[in-house]
N, C-alpha and C. Protein backbone atom coordinates (compact mmCIF):
# COMPACT_ATOMS: atom_id res chain seq x y z
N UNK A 1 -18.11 -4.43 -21.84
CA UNK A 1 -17.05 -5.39 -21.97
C UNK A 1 -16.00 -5.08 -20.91
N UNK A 2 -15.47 -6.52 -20.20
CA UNK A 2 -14.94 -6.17 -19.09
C UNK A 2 -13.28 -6.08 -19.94
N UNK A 3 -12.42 -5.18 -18.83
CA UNK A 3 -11.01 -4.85 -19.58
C UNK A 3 -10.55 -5.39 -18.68
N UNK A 4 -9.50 -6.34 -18.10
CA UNK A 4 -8.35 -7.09 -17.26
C UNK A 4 -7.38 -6.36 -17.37
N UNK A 5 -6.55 -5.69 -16.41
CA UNK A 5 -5.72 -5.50 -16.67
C UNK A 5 -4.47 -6.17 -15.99
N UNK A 6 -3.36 -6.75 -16.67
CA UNK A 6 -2.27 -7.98 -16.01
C UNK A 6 -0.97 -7.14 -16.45
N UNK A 7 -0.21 -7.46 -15.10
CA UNK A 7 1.24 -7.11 -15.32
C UNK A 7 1.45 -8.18 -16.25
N UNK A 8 2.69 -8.19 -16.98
CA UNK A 8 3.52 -9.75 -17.79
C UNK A 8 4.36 -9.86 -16.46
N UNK A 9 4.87 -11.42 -16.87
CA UNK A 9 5.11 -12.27 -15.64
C UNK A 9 6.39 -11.46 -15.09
N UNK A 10 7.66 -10.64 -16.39
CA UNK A 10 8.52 -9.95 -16.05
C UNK A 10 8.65 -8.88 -15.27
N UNK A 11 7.21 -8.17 -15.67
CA UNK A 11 6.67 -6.54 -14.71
C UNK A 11 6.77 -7.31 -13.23
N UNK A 12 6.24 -8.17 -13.14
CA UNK A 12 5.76 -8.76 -11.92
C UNK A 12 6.53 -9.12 -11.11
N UNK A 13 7.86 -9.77 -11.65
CA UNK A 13 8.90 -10.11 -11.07
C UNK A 13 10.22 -9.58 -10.44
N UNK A 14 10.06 -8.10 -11.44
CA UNK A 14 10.92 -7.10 -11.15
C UNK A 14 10.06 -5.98 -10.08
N UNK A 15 8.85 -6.06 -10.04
CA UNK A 15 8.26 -5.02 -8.88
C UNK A 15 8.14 -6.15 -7.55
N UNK A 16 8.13 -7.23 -7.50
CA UNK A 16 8.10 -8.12 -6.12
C UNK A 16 10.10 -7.99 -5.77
N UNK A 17 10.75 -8.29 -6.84
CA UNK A 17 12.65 -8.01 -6.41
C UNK A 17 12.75 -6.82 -5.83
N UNK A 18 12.37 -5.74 -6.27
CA UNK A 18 12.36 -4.37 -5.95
C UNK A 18 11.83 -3.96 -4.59
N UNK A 19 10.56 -4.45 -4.36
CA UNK A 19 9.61 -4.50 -2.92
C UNK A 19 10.50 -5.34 -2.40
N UNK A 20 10.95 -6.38 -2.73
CA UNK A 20 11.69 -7.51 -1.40
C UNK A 20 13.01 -6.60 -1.20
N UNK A 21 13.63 -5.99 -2.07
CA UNK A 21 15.22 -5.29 -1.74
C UNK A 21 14.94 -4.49 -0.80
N UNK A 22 13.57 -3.65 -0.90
CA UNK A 22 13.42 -2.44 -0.02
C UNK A 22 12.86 -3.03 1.34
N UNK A 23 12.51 -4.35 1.43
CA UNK A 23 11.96 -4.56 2.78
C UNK A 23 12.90 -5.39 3.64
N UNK A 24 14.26 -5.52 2.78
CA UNK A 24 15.33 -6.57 3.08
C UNK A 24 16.13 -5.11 4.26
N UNK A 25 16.10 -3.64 3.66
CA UNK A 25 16.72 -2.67 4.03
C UNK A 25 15.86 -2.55 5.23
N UNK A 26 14.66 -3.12 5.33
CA UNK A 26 13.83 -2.39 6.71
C UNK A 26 14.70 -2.44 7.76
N UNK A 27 14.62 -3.93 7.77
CA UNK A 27 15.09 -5.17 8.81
C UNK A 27 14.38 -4.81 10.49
N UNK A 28 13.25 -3.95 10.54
CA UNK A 28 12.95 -4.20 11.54
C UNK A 28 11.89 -5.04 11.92
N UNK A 29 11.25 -5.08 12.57
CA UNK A 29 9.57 -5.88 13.60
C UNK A 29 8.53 -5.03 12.33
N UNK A 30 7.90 -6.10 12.09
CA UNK A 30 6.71 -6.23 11.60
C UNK A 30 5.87 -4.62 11.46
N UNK A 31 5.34 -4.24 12.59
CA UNK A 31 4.68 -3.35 12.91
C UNK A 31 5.88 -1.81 11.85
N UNK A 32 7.08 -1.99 12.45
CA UNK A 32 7.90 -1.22 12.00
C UNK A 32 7.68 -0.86 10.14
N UNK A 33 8.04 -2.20 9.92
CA UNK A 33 8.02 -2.10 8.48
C UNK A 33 6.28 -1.82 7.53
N UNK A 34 5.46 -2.22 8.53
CA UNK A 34 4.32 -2.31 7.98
C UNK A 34 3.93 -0.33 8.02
N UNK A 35 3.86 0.31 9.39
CA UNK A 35 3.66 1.38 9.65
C UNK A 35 4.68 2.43 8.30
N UNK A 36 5.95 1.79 7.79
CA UNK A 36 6.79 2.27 7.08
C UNK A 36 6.18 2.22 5.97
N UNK A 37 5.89 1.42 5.32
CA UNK A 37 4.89 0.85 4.04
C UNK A 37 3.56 1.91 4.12
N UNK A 38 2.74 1.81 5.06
CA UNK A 38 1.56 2.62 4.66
C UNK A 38 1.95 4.21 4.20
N UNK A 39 3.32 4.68 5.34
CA UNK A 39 3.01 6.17 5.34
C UNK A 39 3.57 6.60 3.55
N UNK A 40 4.45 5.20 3.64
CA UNK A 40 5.06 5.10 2.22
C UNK A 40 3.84 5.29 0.53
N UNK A 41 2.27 4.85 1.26
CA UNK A 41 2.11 4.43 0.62
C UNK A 41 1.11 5.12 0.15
N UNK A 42 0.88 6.73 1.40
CA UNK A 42 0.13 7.77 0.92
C UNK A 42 0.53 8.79 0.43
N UNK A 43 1.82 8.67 0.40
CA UNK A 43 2.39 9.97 -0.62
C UNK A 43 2.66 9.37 -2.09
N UNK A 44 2.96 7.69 -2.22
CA UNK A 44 2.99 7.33 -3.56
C UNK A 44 1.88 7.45 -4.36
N UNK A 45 0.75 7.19 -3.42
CA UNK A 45 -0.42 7.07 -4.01
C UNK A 45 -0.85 8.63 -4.91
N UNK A 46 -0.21 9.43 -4.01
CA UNK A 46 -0.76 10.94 -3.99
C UNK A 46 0.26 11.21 -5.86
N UNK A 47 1.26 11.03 -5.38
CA UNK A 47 2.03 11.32 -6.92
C UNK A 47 1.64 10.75 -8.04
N UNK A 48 0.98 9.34 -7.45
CA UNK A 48 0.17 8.60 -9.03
C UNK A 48 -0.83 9.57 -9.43
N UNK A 49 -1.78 9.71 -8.65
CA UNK A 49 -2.97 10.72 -8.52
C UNK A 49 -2.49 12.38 -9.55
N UNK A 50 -1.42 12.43 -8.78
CA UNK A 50 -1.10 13.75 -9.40
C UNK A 50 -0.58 13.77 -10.97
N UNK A 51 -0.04 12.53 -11.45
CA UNK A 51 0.49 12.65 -12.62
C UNK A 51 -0.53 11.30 -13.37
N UNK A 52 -1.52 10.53 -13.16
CA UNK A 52 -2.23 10.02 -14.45
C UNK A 52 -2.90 11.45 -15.17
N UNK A 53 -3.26 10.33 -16.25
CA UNK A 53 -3.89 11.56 -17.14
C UNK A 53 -5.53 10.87 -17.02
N UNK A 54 -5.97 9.79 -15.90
CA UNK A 54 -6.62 9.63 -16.78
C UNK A 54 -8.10 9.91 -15.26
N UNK A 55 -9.17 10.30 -15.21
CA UNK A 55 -9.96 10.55 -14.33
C UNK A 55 -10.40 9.56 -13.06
N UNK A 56 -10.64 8.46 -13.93
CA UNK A 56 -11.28 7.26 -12.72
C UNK A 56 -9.89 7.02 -11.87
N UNK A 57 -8.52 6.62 -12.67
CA UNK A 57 -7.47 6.79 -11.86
C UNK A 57 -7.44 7.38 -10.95
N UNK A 58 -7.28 8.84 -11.52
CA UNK A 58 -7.22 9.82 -10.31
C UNK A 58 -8.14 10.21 -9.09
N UNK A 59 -9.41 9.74 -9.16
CA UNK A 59 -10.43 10.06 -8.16
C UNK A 59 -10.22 8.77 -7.56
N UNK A 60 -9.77 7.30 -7.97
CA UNK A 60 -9.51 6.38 -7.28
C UNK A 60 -8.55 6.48 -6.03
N UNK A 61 -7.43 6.82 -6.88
CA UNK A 61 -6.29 7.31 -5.90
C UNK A 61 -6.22 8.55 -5.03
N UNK A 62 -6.74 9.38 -5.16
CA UNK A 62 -7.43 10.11 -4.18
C UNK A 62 -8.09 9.29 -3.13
N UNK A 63 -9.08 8.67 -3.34
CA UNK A 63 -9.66 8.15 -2.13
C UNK A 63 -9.09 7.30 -1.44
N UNK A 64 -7.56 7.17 -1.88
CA UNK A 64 -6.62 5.91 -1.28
C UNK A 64 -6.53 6.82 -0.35
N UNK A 65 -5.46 7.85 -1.14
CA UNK A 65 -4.65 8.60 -0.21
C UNK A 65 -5.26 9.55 0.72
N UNK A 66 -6.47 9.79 0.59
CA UNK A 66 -7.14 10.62 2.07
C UNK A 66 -8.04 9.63 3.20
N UNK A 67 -8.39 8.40 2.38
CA UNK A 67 -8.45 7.45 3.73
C UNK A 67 -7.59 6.33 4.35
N UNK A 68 -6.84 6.45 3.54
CA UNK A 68 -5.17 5.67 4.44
C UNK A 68 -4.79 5.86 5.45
N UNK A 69 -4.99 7.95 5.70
CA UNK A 69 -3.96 8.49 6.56
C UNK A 69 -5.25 8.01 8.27
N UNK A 70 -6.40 7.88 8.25
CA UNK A 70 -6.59 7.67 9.61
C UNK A 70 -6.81 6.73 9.74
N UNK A 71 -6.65 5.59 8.85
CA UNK A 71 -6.59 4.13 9.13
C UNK A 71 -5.36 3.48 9.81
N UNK A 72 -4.20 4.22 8.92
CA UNK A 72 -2.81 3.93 9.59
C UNK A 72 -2.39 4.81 10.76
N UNK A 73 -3.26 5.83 11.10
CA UNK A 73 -2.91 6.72 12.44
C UNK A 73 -3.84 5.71 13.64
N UNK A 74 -4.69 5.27 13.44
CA UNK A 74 -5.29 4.41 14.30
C UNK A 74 -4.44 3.22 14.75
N UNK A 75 -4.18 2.33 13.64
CA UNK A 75 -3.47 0.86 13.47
C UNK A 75 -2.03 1.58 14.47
N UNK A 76 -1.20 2.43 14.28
CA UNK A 76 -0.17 2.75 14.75
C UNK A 76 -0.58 3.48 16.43
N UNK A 77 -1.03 4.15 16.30
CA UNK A 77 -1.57 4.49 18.09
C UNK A 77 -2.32 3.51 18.92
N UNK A 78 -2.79 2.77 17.99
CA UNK A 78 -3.42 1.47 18.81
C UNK A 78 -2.14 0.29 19.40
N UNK A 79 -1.15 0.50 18.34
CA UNK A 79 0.28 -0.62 18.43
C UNK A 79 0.94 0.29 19.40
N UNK A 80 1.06 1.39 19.54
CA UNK A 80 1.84 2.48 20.79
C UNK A 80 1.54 2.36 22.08
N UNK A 81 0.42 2.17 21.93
CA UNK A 81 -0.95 2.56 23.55
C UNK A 81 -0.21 1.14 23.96
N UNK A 82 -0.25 0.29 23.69
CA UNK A 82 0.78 -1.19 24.45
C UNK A 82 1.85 -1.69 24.14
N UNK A 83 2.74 -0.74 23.22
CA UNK A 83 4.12 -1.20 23.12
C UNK A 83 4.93 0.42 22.93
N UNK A 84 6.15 0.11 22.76
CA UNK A 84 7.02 1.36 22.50
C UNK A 84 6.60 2.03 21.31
N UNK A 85 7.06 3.45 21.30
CA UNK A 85 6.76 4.29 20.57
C UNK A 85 7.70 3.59 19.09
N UNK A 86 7.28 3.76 17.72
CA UNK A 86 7.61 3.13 16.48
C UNK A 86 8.77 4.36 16.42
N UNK A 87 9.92 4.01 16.33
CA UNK A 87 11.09 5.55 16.00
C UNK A 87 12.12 4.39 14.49
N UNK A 88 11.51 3.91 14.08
CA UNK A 88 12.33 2.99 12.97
C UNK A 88 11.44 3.13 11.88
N UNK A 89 11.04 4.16 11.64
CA UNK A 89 10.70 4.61 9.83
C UNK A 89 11.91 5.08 9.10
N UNK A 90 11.31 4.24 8.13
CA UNK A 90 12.20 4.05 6.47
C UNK A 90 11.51 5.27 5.92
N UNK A 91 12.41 5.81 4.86
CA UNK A 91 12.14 6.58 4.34
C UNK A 91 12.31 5.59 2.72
N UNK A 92 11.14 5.38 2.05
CA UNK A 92 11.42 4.58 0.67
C UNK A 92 11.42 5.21 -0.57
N UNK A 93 12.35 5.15 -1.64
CA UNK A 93 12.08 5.65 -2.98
C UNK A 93 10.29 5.83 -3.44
N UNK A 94 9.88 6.80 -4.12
CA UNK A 94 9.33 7.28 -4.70
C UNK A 94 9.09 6.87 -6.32
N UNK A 95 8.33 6.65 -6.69
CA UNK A 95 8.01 6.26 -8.05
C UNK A 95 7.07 7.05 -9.24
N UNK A 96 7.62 7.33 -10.56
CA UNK A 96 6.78 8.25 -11.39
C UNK A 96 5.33 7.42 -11.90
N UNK A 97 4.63 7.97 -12.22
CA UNK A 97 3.85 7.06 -12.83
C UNK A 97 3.83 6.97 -14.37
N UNK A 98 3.88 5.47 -14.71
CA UNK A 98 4.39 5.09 -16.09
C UNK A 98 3.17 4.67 -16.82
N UNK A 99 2.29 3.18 -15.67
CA UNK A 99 0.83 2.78 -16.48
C UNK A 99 -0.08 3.01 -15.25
N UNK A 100 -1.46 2.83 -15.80
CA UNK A 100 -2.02 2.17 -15.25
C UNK A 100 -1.88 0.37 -14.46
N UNK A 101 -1.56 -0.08 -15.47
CA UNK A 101 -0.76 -1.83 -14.60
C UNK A 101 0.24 -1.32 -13.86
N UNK A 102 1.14 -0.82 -14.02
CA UNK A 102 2.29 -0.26 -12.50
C UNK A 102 1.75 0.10 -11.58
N UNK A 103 0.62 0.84 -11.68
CA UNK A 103 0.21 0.73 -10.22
C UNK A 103 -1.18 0.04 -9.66
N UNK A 104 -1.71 -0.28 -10.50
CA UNK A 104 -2.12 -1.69 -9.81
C UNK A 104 -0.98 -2.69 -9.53
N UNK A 105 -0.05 -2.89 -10.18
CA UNK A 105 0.81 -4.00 -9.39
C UNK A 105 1.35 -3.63 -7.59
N UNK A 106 1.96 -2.03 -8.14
CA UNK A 106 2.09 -1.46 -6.98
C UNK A 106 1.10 -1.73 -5.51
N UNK A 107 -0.45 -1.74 -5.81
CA UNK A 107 -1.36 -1.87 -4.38
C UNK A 107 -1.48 -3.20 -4.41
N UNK A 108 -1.05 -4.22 -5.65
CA UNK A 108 -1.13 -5.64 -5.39
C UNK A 108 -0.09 -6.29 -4.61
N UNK A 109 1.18 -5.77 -4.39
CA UNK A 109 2.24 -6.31 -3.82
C UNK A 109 1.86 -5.71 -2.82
N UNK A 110 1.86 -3.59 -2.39
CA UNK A 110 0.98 -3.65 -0.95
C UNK A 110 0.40 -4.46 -0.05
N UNK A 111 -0.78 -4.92 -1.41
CA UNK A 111 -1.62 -6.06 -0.68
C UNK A 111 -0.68 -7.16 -0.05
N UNK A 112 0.00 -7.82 -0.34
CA UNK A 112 0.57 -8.46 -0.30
C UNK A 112 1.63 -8.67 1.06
N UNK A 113 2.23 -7.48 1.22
CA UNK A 113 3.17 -6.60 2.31
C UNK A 113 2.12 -6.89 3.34
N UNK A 114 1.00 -5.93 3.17
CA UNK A 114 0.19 -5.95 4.39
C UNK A 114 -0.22 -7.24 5.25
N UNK A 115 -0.34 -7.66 4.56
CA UNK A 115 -1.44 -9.48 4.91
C UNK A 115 0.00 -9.89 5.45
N UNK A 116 0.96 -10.31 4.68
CA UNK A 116 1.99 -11.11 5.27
C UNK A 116 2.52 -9.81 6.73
N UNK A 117 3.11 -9.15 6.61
CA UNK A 117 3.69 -8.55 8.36
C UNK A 117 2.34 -8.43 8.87
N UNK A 118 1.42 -8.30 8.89
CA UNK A 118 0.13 -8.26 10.03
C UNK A 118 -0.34 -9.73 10.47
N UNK A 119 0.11 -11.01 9.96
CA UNK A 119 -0.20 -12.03 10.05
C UNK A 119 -0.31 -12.32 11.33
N UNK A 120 0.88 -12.31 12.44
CA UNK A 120 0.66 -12.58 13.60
C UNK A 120 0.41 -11.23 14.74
N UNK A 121 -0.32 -10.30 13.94
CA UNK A 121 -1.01 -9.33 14.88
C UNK A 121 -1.96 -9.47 15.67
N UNK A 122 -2.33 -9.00 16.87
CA UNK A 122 -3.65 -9.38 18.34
C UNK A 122 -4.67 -9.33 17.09
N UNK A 123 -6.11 -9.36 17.60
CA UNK A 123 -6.63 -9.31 16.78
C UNK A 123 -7.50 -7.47 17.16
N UNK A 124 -6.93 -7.26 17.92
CA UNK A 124 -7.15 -5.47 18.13
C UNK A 124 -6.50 -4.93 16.79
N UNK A 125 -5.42 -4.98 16.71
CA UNK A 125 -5.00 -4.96 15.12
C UNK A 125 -5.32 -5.22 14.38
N UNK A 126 -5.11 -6.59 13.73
CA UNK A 126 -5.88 -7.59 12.73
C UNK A 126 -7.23 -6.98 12.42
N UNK A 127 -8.15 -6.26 13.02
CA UNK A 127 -9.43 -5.15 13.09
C UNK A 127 -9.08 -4.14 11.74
N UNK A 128 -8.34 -3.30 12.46
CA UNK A 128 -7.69 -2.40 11.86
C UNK A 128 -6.95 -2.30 10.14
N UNK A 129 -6.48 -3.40 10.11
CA UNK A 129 -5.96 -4.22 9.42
C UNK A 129 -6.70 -4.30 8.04
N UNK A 130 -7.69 -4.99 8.58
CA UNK A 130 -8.85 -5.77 7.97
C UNK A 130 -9.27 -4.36 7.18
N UNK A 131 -9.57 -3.24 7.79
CA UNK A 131 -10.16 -2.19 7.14
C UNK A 131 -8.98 -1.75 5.75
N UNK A 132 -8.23 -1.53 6.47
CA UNK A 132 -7.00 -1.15 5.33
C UNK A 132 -6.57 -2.38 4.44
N UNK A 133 -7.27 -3.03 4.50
CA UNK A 133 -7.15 -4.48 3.21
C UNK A 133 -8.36 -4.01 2.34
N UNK A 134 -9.51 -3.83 3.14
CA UNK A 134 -10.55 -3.65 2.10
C UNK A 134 -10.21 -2.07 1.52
N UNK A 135 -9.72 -1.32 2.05
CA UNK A 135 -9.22 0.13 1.16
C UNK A 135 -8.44 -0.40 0.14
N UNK A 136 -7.71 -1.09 0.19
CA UNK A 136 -6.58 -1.62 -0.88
C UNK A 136 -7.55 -1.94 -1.88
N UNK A 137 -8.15 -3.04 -1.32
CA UNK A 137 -8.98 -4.10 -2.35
C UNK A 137 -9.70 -3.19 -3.44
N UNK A 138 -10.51 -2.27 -2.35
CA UNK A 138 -11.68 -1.02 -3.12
C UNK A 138 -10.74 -0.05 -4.24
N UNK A 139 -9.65 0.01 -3.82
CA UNK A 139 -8.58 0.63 -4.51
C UNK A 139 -8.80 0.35 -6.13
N UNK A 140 -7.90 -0.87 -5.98
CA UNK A 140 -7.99 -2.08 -6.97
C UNK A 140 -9.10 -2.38 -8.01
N UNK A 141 -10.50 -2.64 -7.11
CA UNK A 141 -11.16 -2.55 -8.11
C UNK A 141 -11.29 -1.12 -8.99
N UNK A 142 -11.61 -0.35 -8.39
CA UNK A 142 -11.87 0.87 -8.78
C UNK A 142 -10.61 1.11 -10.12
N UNK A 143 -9.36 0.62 -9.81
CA UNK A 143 -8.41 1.03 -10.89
C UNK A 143 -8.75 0.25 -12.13
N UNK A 144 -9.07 -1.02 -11.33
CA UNK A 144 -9.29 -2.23 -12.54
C UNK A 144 -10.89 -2.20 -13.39
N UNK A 145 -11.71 -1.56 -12.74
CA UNK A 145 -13.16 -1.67 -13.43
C UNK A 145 -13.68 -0.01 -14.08
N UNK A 146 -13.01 0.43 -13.59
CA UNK A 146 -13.72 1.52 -13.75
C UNK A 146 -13.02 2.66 -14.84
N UNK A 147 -13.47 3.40 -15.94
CA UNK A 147 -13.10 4.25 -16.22
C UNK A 147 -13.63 5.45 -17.18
């Protein structure tokens, strides 16, 4: 029997206000905020990992957070090699882990982040990109099907 798991429309609304406040503080170029978001998004991952209680979680999120880091070292040295060096990282709040749905909402708004600032990336990027969408995605399922 399959289990769904759904934020309520309120969870949902207060983690997209929260993500928009913190990306309102970026205020830089695309690449900026996006490169800010990933590195953001392997140490969050790592603290979920470290504090569920529950196994499939944790081996999920593990495999976020150790194949993130050369997906986003690629995507970012590939954006360097033809433009200026990125020196506009955010440093973003940190989050405990409360559910399982918090952080799936968490890689769903990711998702979300990612697709929208990569939108008008070359498609040398958009490559890159593409891989770290399907890590998200694989993420996701894995949180959502498996346990």
């Amino acid at each position: 029997m399959k289990k769904t798991v759904t934020l309520t429309e309120k969870e949902l609304e207060n983690l997209l206000k929260r993500k928009l406040r913190e990306q309102e503080e970026l205020n830089g170029a695309p690449m900026d905020e996006l490169a800010s978001r990933l590195v953001h998004s392997q140490t969050q991952a790592h603290i979920f990992h470290l504090q569920t209680g529950s196994y499939a979680e944790h081996k999920a999120l593990q495999g976020y957070y150790e194949n993130i880091d050369d997906l986003m070292d690629s995507l970012i040295e590939s954006y360097q090699g033809e433009n200026d060096i990125i020196k506009n990282y955010k440093s973003l709040p940190m989050d405990n882990y409360d559910s399982k749905e918090q952080v799936i909402g968490y890689f769903e708004v990711l998702m979300g982040m990612v697709r929208e600032l990569s939108e008008d990336f070359p498609s040398y990027l958009k490559n890159i990109v593409d891989e770290i969408e399907v890590l998200i995605n694989s993420t996701l399922y894995k949180l959502k099907r498996l346990s």
